[in-house]
N, C-alpha and C. Protein backbone atom coordinates (compact mmCIF):
# COMPACT_ATOMS: atom_id res chain seq x y z
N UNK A 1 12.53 -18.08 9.31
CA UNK A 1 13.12 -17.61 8.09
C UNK A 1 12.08 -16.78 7.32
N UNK A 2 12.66 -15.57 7.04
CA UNK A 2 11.73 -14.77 6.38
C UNK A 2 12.31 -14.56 4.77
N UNK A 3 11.92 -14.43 3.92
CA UNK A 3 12.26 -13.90 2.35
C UNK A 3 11.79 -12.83 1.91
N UNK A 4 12.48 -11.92 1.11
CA UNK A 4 12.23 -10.74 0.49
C UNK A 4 12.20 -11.22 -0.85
N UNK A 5 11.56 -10.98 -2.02
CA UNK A 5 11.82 -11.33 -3.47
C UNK A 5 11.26 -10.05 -4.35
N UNK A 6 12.11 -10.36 -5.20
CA UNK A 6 11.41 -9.61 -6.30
C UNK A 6 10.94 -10.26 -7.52
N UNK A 7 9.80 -9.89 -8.01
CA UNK A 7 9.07 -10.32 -9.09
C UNK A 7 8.91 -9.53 -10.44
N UNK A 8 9.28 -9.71 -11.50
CA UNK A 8 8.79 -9.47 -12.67
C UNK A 8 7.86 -10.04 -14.01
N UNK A 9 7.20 -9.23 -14.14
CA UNK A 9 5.72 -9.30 -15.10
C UNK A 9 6.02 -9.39 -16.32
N UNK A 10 5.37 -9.62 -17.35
CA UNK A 10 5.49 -9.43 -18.13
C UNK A 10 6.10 -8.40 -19.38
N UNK A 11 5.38 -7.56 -18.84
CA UNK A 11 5.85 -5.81 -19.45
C UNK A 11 7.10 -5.24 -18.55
N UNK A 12 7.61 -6.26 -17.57
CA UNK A 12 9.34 -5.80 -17.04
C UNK A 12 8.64 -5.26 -15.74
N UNK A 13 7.48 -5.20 -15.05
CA UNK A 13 7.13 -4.27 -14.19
C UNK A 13 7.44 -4.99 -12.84
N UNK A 14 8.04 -4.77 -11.85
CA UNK A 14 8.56 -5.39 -10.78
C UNK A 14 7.85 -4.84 -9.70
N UNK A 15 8.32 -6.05 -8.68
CA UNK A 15 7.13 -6.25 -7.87
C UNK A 15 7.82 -6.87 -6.44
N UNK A 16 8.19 -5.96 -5.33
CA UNK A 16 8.91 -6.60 -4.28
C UNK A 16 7.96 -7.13 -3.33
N UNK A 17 8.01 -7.84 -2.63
CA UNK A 17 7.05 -8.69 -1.41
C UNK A 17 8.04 -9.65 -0.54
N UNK A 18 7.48 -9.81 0.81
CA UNK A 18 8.15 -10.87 1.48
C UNK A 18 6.80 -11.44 2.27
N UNK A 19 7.47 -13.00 2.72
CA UNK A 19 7.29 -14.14 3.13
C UNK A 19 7.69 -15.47 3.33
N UNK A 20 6.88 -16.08 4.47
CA UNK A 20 7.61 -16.68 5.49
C UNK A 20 7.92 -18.13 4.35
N UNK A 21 7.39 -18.24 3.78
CA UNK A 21 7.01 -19.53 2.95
C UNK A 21 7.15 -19.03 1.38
N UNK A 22 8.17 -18.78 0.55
CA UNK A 22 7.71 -18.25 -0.77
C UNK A 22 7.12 -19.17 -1.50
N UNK A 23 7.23 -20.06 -1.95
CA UNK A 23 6.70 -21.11 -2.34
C UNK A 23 5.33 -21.08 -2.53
N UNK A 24 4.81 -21.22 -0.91
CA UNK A 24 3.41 -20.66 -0.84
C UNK A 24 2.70 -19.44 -1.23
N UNK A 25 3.79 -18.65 -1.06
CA UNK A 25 3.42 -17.23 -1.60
C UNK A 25 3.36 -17.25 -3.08
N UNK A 26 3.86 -17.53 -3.79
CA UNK A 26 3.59 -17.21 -5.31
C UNK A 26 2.84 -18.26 -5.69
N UNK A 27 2.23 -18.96 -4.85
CA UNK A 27 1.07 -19.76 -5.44
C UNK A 27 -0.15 -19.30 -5.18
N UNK A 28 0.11 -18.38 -4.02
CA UNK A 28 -1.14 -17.43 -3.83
C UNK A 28 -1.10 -16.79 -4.46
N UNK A 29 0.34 -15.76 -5.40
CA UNK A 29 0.33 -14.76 -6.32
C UNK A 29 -0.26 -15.45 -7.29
N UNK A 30 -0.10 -16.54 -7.73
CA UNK A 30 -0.25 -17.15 -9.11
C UNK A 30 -2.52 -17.18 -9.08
N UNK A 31 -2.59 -17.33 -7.83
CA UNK A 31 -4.36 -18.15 -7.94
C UNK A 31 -5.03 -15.96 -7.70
N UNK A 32 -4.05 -15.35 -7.88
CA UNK A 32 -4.76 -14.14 -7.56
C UNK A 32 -4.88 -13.58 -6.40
N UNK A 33 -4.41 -14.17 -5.12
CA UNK A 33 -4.57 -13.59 -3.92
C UNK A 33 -3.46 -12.94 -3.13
N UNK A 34 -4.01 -11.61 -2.68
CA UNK A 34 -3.04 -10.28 -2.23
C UNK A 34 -2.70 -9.00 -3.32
N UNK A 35 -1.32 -9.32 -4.00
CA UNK A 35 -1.37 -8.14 -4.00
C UNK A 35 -1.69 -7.82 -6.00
N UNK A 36 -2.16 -6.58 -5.71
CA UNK A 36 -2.81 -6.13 -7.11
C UNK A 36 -2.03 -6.36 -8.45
N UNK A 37 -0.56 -6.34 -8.31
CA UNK A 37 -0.06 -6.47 -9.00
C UNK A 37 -0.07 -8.22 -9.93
N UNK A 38 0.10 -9.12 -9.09
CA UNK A 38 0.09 -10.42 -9.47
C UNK A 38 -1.38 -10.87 -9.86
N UNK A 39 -2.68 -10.21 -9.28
CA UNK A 39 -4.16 -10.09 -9.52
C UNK A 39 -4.13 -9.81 -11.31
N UNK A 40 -3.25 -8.70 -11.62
CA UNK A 40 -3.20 -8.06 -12.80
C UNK A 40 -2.25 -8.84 -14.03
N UNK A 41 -0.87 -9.80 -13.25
CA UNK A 41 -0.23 -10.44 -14.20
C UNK A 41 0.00 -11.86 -13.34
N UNK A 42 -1.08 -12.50 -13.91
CA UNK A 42 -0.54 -14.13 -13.84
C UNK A 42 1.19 -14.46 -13.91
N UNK A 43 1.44 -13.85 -15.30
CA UNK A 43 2.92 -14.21 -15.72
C UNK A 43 3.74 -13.62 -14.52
N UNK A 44 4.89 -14.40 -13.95
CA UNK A 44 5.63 -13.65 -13.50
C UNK A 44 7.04 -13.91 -13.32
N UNK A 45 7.95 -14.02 -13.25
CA UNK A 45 9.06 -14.57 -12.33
C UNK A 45 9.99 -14.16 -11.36
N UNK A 46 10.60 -15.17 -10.64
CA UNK A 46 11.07 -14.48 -9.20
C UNK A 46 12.34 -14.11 -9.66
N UNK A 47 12.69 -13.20 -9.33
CA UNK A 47 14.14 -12.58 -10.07
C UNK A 47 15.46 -12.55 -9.02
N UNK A 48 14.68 -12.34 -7.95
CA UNK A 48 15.86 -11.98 -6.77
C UNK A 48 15.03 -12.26 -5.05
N UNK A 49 15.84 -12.57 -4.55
CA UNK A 49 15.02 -12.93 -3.46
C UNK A 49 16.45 -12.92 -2.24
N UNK A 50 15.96 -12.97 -1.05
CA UNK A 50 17.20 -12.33 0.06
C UNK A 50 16.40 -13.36 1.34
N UNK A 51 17.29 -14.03 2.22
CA UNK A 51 16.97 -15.09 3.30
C UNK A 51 17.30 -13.97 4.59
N UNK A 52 16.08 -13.71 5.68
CA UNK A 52 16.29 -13.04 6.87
C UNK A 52 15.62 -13.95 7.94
N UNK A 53 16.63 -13.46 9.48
CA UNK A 53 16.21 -14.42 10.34
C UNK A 53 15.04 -14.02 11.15
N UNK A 54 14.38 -12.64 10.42
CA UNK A 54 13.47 -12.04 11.23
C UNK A 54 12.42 -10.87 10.89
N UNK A 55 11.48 -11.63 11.09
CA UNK A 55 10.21 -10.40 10.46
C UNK A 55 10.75 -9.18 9.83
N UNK A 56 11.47 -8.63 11.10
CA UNK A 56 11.79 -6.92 11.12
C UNK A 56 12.57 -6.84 10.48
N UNK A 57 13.61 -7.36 10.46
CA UNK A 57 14.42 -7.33 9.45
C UNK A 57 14.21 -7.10 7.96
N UNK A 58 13.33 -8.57 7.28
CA UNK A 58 12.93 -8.66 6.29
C UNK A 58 12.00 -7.94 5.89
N UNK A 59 11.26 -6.95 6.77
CA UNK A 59 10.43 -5.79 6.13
C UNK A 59 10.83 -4.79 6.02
N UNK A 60 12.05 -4.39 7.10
CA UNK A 60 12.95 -3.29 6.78
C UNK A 60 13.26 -3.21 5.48
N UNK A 61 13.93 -4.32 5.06
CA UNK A 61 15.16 -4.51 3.59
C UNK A 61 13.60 -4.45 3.07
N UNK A 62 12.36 -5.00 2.44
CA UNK A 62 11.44 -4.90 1.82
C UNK A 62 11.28 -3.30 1.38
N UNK A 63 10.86 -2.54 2.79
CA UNK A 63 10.58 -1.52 2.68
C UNK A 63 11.60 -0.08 1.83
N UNK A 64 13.33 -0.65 1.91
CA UNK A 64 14.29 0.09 1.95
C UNK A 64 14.24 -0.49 0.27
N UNK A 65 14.47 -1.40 -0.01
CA UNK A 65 14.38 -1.87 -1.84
C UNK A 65 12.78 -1.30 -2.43
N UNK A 66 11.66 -0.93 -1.66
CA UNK A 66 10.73 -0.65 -2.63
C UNK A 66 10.66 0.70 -2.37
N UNK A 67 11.33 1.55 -1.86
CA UNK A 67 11.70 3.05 -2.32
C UNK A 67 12.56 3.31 -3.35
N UNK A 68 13.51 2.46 -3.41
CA UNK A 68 14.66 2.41 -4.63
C UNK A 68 14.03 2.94 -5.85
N UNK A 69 14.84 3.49 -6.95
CA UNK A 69 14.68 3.91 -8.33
C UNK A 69 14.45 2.50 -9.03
N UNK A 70 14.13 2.44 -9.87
CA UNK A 70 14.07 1.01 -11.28
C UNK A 70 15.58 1.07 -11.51
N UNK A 71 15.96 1.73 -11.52
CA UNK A 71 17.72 0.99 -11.61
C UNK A 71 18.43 0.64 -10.91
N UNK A 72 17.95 1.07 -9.73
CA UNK A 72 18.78 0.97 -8.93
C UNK A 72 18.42 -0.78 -8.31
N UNK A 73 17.05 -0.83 -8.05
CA UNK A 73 16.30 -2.25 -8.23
C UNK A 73 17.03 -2.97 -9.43
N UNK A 74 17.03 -2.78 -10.17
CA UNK A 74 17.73 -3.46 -11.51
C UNK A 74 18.75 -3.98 -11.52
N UNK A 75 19.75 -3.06 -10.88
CA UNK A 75 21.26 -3.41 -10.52
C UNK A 75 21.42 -4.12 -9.08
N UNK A 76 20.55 -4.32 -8.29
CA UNK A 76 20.43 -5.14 -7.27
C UNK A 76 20.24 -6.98 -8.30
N UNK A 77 19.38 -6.86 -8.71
CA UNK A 77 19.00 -8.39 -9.43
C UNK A 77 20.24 -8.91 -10.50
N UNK A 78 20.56 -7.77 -11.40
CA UNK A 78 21.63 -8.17 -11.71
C UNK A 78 22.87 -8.52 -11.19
N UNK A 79 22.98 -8.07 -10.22
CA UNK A 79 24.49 -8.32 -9.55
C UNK A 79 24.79 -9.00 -8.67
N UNK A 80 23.36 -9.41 -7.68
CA UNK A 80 23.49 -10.14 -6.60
C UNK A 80 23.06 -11.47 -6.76
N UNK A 81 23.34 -12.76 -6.51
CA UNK A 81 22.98 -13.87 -6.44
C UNK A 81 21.56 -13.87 -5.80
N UNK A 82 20.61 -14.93 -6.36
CA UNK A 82 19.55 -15.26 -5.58
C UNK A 82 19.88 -16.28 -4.65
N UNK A 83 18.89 -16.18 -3.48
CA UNK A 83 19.96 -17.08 -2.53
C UNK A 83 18.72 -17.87 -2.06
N UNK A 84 17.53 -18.45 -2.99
CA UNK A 84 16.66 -19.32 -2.71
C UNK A 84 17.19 -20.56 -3.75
């Protein structure tokens, strides 16, 4: 099981990532380790997040949501259920 999520900061600034374990992952975001963004905002929360049965998959959809516009990201979180 792989996860895609999205994260938002404080100042609204969002932040997509995946992993196998989120849990684990935003405890690494939280202690500072990886990516620059969570290094920069302790604060964060998980806003939206998506369950895949496979690496490729889940980096595809990663990769295809962090080209997206801010609204268009926006209207993904608003509309879709989180499914963690």
């Amino acid at each position: 099981m792989f996860i895609v999520y999205i994260l938002k900061g404080p100042l609204n600034h969002l932040y997509v990532g995946c992993a196998s374990d989120l849990d684990k992952r935003i405890l690494r975001h939280k202690a500072g380790i990886g990516a620059e963004f969570t290094k920069r905002n302790k604060t964060f929360t998980v806003v939206y997040s998506e369950i895949f049965s496979t690496l490729i998959d889940a980096r595809r959809r990663e990769k295809q949501i962090k080209g997206w516009r801010r609204e268009k990201k926006e209207n993904l979180i608003k509309h879709e259920l989180p499914i963690v």
